[in-house]
N, C-alpha and C. Protein backbone atom coordinates (compact mmCIF):
# COMPACT_ATOMS: atom_id res chain seq x y z
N UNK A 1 123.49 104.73 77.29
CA UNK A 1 124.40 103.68 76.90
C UNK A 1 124.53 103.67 75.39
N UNK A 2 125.85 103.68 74.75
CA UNK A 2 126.13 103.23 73.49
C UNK A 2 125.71 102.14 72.92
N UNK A 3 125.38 101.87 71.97
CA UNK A 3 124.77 100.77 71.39
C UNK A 3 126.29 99.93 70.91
N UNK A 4 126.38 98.41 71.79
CA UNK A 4 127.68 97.89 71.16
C UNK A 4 128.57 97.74 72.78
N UNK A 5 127.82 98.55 73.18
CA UNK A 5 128.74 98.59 74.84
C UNK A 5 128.56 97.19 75.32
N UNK A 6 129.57 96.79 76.37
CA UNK A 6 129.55 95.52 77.29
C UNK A 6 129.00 95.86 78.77
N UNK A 7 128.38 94.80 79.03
CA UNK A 7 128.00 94.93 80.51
C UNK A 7 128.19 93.12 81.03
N UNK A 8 128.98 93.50 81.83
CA UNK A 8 129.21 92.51 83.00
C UNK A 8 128.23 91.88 83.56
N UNK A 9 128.10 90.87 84.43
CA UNK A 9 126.39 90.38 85.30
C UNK A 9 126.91 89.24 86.30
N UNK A 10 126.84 89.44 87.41
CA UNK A 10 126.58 88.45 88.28
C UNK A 10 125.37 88.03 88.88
N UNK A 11 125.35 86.52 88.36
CA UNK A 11 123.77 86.20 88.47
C UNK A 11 123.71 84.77 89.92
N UNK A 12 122.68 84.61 90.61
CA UNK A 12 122.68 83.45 91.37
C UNK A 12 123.08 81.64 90.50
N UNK A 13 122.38 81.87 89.26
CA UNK A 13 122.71 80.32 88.87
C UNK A 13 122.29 80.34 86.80
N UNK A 14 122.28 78.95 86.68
CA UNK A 14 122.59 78.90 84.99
C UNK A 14 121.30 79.65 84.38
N UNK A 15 120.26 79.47 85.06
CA UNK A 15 118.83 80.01 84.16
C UNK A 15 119.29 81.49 84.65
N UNK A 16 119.43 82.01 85.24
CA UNK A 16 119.49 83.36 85.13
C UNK A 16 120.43 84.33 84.61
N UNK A 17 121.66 83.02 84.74
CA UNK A 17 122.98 83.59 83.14
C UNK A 17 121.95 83.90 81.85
N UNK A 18 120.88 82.97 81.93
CA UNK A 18 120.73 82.86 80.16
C UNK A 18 119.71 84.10 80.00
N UNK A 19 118.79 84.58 81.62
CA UNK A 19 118.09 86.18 81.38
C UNK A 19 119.20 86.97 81.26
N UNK A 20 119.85 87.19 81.92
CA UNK A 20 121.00 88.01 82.02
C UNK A 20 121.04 88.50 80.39
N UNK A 21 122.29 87.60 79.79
CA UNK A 21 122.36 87.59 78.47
C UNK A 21 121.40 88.12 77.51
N UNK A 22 120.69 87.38 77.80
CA UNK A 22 119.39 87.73 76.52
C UNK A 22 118.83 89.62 76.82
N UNK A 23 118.90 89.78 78.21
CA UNK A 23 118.85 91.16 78.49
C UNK A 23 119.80 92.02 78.11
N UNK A 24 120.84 92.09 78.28
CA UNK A 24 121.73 92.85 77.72
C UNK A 24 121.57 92.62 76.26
N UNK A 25 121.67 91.76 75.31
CA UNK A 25 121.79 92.02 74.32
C UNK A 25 119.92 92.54 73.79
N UNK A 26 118.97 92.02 74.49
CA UNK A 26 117.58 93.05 74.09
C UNK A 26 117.92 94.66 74.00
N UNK A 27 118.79 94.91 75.05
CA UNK A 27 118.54 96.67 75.34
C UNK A 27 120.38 97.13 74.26
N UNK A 28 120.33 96.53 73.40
CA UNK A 28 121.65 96.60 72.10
C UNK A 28 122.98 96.65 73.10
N UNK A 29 122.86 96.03 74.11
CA UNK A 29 124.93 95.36 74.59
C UNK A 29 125.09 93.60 73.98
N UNK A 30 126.29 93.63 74.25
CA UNK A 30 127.37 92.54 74.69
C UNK A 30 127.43 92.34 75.75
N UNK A 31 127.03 91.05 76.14
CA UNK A 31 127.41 90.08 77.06
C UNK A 31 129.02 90.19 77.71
N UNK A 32 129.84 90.70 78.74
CA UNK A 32 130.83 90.29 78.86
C UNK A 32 131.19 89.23 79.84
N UNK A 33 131.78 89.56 80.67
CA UNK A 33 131.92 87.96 81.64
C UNK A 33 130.66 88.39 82.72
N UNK A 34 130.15 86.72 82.56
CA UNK A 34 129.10 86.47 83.12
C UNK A 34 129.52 85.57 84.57
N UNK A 35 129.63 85.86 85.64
CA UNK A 35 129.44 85.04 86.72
C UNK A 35 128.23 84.65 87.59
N UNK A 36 128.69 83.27 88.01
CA UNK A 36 127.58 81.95 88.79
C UNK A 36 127.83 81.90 89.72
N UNK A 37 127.02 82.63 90.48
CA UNK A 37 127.48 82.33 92.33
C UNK A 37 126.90 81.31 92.78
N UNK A 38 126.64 80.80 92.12
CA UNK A 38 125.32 79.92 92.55
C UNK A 38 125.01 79.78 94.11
N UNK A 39 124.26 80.68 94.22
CA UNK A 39 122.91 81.31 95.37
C UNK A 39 123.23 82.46 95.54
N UNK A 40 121.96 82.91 96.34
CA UNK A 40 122.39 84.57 96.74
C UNK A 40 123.12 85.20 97.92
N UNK A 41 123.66 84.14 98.61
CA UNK A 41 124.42 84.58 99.69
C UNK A 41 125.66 84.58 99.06
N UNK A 42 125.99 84.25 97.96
CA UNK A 42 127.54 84.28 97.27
C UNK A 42 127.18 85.45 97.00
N UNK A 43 126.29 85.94 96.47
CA UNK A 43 126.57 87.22 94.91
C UNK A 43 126.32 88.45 96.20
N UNK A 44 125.63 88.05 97.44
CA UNK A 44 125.62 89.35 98.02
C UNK A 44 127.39 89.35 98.52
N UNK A 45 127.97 88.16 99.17
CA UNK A 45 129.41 88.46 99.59
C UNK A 45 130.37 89.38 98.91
N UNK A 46 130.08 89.26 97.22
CA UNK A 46 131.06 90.13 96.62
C UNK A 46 130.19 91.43 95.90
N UNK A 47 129.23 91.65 96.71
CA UNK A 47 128.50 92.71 96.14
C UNK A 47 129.36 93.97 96.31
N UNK A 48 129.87 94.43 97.37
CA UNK A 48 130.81 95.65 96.91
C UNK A 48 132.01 95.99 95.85
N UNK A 49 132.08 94.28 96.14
CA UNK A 49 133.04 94.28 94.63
C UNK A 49 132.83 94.96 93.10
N UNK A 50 131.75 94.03 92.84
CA UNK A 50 130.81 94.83 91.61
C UNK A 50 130.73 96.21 91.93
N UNK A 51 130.06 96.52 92.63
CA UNK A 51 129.86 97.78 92.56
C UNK A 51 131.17 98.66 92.55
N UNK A 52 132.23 98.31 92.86
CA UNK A 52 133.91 99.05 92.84
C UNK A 52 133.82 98.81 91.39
N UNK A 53 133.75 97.54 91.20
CA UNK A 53 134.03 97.40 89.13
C UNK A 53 133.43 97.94 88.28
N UNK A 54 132.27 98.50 89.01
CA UNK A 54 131.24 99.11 88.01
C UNK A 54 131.87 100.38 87.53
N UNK A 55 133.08 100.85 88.11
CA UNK A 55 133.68 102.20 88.25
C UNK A 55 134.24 102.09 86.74
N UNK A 56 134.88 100.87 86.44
CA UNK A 56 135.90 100.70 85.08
C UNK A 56 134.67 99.96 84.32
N UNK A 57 133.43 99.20 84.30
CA UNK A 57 132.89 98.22 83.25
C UNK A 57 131.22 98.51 83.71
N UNK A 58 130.35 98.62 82.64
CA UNK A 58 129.24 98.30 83.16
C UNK A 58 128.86 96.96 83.53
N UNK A 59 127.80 97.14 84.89
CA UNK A 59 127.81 95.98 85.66
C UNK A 59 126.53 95.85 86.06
N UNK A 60 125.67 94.52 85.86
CA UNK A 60 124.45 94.36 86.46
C UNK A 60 124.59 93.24 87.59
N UNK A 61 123.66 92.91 88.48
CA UNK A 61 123.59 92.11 89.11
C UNK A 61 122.12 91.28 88.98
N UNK A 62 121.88 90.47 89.38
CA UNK A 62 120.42 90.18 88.61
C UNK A 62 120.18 88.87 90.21
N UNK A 63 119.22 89.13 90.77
CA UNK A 63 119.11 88.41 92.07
C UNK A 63 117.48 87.95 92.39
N UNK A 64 116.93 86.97 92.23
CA UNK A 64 115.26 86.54 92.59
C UNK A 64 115.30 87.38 94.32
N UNK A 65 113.65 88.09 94.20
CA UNK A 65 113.26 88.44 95.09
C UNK A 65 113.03 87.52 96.59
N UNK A 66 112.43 85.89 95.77
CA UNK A 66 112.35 85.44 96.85
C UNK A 66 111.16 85.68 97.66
N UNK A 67 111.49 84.78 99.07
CA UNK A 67 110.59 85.59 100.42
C UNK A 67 111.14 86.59 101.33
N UNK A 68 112.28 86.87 100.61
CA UNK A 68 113.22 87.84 101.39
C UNK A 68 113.29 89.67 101.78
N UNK A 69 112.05 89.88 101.04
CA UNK A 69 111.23 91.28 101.54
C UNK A 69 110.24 91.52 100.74
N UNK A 70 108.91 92.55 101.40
CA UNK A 70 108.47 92.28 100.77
C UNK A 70 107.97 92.89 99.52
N UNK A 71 109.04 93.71 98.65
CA UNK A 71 109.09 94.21 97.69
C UNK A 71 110.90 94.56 97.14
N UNK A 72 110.80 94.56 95.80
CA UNK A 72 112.27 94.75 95.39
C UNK A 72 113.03 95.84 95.97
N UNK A 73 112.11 97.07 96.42
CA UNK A 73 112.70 98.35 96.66
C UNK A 73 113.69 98.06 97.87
N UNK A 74 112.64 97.51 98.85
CA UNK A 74 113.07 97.01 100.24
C UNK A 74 114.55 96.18 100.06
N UNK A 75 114.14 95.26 99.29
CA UNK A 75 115.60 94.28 99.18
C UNK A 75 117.11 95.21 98.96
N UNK A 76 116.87 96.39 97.80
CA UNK A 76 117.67 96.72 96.91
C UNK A 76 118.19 97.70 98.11
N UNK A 77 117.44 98.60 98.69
CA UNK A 77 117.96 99.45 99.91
C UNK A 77 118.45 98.45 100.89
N UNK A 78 117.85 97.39 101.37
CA UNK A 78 118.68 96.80 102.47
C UNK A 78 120.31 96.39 101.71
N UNK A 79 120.30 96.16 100.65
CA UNK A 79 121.79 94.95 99.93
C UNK A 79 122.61 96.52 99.66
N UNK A 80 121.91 97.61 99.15
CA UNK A 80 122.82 98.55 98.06
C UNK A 80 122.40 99.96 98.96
N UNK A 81 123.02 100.12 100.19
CA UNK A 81 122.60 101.67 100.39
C UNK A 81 123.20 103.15 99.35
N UNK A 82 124.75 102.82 98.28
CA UNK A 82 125.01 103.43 97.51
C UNK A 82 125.35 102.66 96.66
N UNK A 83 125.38 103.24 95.13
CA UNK A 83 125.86 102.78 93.82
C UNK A 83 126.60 103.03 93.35
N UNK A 84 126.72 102.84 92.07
CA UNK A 84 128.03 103.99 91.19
C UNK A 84 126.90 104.06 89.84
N UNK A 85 126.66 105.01 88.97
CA UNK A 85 126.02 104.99 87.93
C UNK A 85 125.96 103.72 86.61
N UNK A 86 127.41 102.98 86.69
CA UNK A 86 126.86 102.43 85.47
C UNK A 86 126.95 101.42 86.49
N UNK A 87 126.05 100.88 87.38
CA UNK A 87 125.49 99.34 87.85
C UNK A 87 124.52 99.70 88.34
N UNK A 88 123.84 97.71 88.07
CA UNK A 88 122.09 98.07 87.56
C UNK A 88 122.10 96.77 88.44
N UNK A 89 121.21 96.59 89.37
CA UNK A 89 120.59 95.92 90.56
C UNK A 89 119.40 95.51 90.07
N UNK A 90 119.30 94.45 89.45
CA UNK A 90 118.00 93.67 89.10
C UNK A 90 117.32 92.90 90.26
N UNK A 91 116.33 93.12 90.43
CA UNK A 91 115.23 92.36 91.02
C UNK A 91 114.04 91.45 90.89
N UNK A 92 114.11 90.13 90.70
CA UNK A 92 113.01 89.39 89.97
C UNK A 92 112.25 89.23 91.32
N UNK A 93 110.40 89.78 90.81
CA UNK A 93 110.06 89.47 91.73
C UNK A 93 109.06 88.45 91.44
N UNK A 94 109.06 87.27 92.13
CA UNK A 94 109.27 87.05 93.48
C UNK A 94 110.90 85.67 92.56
N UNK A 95 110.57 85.39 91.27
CA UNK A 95 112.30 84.96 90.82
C UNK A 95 112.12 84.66 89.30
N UNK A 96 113.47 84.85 89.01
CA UNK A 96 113.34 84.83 86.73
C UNK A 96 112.07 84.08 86.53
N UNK A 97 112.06 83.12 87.18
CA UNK A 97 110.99 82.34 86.13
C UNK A 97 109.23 83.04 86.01
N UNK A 98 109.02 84.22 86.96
CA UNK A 98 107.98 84.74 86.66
C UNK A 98 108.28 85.89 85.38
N UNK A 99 109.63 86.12 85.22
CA UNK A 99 109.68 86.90 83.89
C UNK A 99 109.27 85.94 82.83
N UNK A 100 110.16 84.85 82.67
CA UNK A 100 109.39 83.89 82.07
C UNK A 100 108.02 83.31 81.66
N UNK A 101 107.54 83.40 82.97
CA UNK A 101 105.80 83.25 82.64
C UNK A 101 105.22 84.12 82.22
N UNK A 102 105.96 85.39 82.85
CA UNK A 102 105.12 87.19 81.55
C UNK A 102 104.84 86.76 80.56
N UNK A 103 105.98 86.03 79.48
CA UNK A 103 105.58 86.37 78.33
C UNK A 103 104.59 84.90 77.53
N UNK A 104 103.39 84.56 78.21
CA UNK A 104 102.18 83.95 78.24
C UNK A 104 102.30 83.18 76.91
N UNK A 105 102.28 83.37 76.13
CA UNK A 105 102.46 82.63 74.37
C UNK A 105 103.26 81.93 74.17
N UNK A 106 104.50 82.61 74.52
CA UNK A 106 105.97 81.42 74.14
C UNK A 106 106.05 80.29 74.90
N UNK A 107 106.00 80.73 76.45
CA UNK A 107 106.15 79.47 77.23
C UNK A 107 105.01 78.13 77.41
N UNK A 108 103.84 78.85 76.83
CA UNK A 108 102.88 77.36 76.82
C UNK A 108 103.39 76.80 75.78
N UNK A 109 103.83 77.82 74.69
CA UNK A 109 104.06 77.00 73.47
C UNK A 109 105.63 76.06 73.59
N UNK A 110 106.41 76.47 74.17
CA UNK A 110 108.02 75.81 74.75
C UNK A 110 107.06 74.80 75.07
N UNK A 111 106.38 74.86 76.78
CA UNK A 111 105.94 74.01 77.20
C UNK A 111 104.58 72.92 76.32
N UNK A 112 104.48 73.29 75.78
CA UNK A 112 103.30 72.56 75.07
C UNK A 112 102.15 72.15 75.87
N UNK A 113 101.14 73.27 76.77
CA UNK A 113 100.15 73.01 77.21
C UNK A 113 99.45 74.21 76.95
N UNK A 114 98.02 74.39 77.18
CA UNK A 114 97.43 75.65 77.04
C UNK A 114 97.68 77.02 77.41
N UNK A 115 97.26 78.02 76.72
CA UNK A 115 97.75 79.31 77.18
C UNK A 115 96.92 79.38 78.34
N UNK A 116 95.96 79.54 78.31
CA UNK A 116 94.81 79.57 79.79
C UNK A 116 95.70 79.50 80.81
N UNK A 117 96.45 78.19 81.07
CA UNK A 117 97.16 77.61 82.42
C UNK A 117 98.33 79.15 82.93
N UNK A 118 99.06 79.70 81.89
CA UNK A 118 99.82 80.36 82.55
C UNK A 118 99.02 81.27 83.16
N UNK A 119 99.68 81.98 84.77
CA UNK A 119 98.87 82.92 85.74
C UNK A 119 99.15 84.41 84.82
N UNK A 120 98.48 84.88 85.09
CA UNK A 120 98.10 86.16 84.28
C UNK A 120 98.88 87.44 85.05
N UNK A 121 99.47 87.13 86.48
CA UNK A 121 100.08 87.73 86.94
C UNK A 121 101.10 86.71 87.71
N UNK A 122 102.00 86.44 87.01
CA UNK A 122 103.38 85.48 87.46
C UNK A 122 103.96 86.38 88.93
N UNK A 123 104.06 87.71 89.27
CA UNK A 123 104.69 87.95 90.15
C UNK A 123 104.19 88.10 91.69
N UNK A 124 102.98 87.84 91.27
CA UNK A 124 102.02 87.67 92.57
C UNK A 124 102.44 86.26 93.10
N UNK A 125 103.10 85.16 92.26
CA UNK A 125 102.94 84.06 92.76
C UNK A 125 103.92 83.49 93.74
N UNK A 126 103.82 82.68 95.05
CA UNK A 126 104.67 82.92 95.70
C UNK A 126 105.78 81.92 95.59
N UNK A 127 106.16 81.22 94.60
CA UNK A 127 107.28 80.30 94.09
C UNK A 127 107.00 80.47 92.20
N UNK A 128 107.82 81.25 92.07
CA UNK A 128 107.55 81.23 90.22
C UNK A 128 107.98 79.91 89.67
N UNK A 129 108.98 79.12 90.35
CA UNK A 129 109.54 78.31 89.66
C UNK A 129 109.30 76.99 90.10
N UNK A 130 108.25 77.16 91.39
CA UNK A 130 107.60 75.48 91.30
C UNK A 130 106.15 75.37 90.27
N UNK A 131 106.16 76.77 89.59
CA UNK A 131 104.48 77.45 89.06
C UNK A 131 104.97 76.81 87.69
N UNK A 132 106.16 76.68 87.71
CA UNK A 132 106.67 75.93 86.15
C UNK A 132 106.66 74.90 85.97
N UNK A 133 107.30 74.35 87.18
CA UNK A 133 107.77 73.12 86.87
C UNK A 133 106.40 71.79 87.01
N UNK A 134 105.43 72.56 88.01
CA UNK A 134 104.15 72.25 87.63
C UNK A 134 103.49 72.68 86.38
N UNK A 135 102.92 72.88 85.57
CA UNK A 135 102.80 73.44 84.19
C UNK A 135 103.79 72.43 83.35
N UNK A 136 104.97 72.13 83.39
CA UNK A 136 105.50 71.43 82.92
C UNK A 136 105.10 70.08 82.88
N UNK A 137 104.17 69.92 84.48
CA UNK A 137 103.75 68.40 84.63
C UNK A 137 102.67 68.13 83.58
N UNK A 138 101.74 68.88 83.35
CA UNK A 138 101.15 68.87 82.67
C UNK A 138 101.19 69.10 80.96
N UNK A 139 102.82 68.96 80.28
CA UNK A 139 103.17 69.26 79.04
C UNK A 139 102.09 67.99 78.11
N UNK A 140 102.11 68.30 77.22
CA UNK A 140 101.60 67.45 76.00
C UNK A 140 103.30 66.54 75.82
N UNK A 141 104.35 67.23 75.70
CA UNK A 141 105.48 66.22 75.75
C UNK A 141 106.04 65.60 76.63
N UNK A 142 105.95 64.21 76.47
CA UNK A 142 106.94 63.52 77.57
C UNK A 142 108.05 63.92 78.10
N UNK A 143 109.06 64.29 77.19
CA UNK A 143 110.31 64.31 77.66
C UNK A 143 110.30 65.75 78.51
N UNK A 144 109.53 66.67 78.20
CA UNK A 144 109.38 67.74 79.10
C UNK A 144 108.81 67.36 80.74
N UNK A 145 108.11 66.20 80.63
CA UNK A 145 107.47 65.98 81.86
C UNK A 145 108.47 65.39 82.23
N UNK A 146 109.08 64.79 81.89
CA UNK A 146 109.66 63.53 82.41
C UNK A 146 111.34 64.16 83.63
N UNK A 147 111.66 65.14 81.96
CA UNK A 147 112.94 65.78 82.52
C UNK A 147 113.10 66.67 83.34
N UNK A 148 111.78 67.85 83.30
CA UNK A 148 111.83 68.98 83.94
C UNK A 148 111.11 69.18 85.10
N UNK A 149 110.46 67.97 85.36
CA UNK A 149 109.97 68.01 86.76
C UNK A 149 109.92 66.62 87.35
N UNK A 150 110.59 67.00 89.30
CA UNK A 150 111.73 65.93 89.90
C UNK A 150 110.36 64.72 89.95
N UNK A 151 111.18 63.78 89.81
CA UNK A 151 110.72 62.14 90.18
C UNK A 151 110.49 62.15 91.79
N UNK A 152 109.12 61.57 91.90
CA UNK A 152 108.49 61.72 93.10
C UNK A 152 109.41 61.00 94.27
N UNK A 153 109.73 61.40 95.40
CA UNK A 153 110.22 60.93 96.17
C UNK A 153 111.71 61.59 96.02
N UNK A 154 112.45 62.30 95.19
CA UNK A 154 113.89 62.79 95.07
C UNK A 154 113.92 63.46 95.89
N UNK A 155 113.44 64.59 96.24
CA UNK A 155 114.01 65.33 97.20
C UNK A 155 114.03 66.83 96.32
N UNK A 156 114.14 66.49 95.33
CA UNK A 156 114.44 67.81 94.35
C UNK A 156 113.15 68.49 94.35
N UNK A 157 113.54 69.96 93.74
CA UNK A 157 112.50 71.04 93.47
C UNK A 157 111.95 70.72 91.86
N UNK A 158 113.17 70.41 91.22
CA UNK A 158 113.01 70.09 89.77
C UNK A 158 113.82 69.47 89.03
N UNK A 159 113.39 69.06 87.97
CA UNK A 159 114.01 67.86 87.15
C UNK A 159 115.49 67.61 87.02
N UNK A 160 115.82 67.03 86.02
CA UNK A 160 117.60 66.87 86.20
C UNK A 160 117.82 67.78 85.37
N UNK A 161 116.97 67.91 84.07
CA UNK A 161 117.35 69.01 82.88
C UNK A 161 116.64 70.34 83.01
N UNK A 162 115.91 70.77 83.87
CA UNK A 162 115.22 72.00 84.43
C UNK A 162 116.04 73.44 83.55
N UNK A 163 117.21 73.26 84.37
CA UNK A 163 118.05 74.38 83.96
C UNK A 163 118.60 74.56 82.01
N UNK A 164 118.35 73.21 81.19
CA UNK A 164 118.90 73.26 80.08
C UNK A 164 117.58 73.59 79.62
N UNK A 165 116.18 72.88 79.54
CA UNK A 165 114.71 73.28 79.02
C UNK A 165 114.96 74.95 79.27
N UNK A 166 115.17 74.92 80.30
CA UNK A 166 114.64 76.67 80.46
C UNK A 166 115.64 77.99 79.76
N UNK A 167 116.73 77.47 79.71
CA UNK A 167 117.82 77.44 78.64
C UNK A 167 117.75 77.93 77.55
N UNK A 168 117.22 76.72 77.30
CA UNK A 168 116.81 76.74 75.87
C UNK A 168 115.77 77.70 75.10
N UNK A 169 115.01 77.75 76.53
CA UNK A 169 113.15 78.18 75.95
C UNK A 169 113.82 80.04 76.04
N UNK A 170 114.65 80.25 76.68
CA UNK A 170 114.89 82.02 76.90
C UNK A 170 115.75 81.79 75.65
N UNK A 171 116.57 81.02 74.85
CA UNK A 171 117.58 81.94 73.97
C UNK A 171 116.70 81.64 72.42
N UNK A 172 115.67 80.72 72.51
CA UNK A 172 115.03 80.53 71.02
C UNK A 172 113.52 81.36 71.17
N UNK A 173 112.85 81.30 72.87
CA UNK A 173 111.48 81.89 72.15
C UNK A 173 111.04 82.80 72.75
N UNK A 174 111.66 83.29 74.13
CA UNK A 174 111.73 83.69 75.43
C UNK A 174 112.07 85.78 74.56
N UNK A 175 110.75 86.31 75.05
CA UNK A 175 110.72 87.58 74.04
C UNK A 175 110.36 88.98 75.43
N UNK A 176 111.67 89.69 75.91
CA UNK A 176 111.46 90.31 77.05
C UNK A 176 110.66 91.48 76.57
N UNK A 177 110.47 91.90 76.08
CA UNK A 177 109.57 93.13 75.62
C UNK A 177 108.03 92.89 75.84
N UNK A 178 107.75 91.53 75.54
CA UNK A 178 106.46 91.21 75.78
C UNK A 178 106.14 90.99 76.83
N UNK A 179 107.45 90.04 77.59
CA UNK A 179 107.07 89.73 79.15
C UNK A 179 106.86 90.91 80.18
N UNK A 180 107.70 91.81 79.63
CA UNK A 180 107.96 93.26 80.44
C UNK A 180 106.29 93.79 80.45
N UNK A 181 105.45 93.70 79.56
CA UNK A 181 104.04 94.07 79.64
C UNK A 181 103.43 93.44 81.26
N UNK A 182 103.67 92.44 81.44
CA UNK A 182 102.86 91.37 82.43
C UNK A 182 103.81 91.85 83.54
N UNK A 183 105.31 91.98 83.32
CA UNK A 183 106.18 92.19 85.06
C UNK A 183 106.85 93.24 85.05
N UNK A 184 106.61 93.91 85.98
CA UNK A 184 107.15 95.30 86.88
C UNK A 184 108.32 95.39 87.31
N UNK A 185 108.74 94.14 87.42
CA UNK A 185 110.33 94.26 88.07
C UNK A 185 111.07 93.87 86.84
N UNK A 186 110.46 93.27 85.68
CA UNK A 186 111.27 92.87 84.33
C UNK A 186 111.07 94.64 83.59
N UNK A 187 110.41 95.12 83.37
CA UNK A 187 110.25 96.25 83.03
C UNK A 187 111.11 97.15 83.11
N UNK A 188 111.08 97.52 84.81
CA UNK A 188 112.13 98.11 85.39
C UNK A 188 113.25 97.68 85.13
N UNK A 189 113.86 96.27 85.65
CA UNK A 189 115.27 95.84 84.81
C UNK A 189 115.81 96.85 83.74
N UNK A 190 115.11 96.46 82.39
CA UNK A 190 115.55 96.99 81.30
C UNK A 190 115.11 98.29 80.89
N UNK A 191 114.51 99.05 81.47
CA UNK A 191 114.48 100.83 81.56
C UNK A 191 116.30 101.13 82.66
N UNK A 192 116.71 100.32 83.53
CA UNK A 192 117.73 100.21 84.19
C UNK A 192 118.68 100.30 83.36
N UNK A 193 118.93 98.79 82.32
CA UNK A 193 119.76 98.43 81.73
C UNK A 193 120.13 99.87 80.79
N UNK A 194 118.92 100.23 80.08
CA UNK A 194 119.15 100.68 78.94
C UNK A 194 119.28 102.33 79.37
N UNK A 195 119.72 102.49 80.83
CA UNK A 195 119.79 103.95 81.21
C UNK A 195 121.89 103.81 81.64
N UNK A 196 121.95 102.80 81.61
CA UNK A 196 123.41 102.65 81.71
C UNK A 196 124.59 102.86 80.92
């Protein structure tokens, strides 16, 4: 890939626009249009699409593993039996927010609780993003507790501002090179990206 090139991304929802982004421009692209399917039964519906577009634009897709097999390889062969060269099939395993927890320093420090607490292997865990929003319960700041993890009895997984904290924490401190040390499927991503 040229340094300066655009790559496209259809992602399940807003926190994973903001990996998306921050990935492409780590491995030297431009961001171009970014779409929100918000969930993964949208982004698989127009998955052949992408992959036809990938013909004229580079194109990633970026999708949490989930409980939905039980490894990325598995997922990526069941969704993508062929490709086209410049599209790149991301797999968070088991979802973004264990890329997130890779990188161990920034996010206690976003979050303001001890480094100790983050798991030392985020992708073993089998909900990355209730592994946060707990961790979050425990912030030194209020408004982090308060906002980013749901009020007992809602019904919710997580807070009202979940998606803007986490937002925030990938475009100011959120450092994929480091996280890529701790996750295998973030790793891979961007050896992907940067082969496109």
């Amino acid at each position: 890939m040229s340094v300066g090139s655009t790559i496209c991304a259809t992602v399940e929802g807003s926190v994973d626009e903001a990996v998306a982004k921050k990935l492409i421009a780590h491995v030297g692209a431009s961001p171009g249009e970014i779409y929100i399917k918000h969930g993964k039964t949208n982004v698989r519906k127009g998955l052949n699409g992408y992959v036809t577009a990938a013909r004229y634009k580079r194109w990633m897709v970026l999708i949490d593993l989930d409980q939905d097999a039980d490894c990325a390889p598995l997922l990526r062969k069941d969704w993508l039996p062929a490709s086209e060269p410049r599209f790149c099939f991301c797999v968070a395993v088991r979802a973004v927010e264990a890329w997130l927890l890779a990188d161990a320093i920034h996010i206690s420090r976003y979050l303001e609780i001890d480094q100790t607490r983050i798991p030392s292997n985020p992708e073993e865990l089998p909900d990355p993003k209730a592994a946060v929003v707990e961790l979050a319960g425990g912030s030194r700041n209020r408004k982090i507790r308060t906002d980013m993890v749901p009020r007992p009895g809602s019904g919710r997984k997580t807070g009202p501002l979940y998606p803007s904290f986490m937002t925030e924490f990938i475009c100011r401190l959120w450092r994929p090179d480091r996280a890529a040390e701790r996750s295998e499927s973030l790793q891979y991503a961007i050896e992907r990206l940067r082969r496109l």
